[in-house]
C-alpha atoms as a PDB file:
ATOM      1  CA  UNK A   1     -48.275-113.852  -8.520  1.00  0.00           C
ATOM      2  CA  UNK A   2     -51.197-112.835  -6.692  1.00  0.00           C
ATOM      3  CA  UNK A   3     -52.975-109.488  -7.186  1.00  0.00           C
ATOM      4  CA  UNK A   4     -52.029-107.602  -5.001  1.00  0.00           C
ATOM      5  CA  UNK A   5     -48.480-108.173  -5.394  1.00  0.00           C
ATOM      6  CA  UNK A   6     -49.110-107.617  -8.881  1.00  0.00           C
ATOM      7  CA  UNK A   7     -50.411-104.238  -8.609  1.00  0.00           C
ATOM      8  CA  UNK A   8     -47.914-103.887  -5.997  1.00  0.00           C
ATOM      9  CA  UNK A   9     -45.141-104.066  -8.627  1.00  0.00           C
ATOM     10  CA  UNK A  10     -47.396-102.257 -11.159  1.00  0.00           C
ATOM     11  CA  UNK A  11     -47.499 -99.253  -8.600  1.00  0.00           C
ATOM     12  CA  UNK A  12     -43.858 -99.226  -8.679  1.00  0.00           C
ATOM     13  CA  UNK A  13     -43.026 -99.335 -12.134  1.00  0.00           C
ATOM     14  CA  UNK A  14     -44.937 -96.340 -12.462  1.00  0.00           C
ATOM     15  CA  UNK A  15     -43.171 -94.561  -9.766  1.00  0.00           C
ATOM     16  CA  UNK A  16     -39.930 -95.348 -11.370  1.00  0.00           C
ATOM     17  CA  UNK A  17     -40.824 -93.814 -14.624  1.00  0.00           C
ATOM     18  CA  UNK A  18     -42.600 -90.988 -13.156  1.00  0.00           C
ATOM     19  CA  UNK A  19     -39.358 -90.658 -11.037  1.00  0.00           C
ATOM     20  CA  UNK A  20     -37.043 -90.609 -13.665  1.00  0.00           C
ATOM     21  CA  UNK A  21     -39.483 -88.281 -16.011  1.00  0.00           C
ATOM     22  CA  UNK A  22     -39.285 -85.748 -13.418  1.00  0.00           C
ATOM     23  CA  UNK A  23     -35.558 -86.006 -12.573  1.00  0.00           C
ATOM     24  CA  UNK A  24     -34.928 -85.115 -16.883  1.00  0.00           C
ATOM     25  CA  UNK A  25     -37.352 -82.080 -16.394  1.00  0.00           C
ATOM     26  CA  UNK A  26     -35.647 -80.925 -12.972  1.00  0.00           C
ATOM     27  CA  UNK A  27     -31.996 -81.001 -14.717  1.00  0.00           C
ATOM     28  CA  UNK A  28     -33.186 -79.216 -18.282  1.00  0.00           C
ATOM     29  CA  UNK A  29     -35.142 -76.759 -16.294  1.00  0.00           C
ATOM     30  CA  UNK A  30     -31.777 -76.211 -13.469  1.00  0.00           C
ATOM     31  CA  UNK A  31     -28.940 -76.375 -15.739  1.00  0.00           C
ATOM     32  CA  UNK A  32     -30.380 -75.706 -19.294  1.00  0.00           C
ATOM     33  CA  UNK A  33     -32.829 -73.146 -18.000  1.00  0.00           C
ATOM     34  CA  UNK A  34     -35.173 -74.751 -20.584  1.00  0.00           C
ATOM     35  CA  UNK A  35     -38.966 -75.384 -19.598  1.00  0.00           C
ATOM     36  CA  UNK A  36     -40.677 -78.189 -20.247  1.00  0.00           C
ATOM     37  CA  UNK A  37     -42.551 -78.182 -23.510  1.00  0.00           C
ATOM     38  CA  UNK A  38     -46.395 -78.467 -22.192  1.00  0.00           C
ATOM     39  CA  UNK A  39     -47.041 -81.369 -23.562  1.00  0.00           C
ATOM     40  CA  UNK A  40     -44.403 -83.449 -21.992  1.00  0.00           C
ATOM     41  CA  UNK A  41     -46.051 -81.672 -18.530  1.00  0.00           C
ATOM     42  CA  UNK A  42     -49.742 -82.957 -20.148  1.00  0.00           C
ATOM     43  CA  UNK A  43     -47.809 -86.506 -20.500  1.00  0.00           C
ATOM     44  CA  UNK A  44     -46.471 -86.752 -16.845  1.00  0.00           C
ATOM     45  CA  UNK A  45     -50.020 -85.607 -15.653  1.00  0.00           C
ATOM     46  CA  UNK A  46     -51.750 -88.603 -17.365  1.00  0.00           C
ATOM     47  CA  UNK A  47     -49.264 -90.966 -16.109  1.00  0.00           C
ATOM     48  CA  UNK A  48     -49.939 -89.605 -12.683  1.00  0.00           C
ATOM     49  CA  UNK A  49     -53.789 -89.893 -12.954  1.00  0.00           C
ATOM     50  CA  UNK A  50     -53.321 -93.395 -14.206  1.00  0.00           C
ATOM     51  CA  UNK A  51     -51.177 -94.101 -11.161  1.00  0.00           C
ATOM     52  CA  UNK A  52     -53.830 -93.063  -8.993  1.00  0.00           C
ATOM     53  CA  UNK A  53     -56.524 -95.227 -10.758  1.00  0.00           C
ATOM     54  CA  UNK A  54     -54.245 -98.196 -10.156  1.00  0.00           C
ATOM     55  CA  UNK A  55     -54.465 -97.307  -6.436  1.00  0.00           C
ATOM     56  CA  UNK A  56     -57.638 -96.484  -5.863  1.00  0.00           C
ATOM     57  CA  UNK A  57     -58.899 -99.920  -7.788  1.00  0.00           C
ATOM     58  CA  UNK A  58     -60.198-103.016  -5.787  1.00  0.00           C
END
């Protein structure tokens, strides 16, 4: 697999998990009126940053 198709898939893995992260916080915060705990916003934030640093690297 070359490297970009590798970081290519990398990229989207990330996404997915991010995705799904997200979708858990929308539905406790919509139907259990519970806010996420700040670390598990702290958590998603990292994951986001480390997203980005797989983007922005050559």
């Amino acid at each position: 697999m070359s490297d970009i198709s590798q970081k290519k898939e990398n990229v989207k893995m990330h996404l997915k998990e991010l995705r799904q992260n997200l979708k858990k916080m929308h539905l406790s915060v919509t139907d259990e009126l519970i806010l996420p705990q700040p670390d598990e916003i702290k958590i998603l934030m990292n994951k986001m940053d480390q997203l980005l640093k797989l983007i922005e690297s050559k």
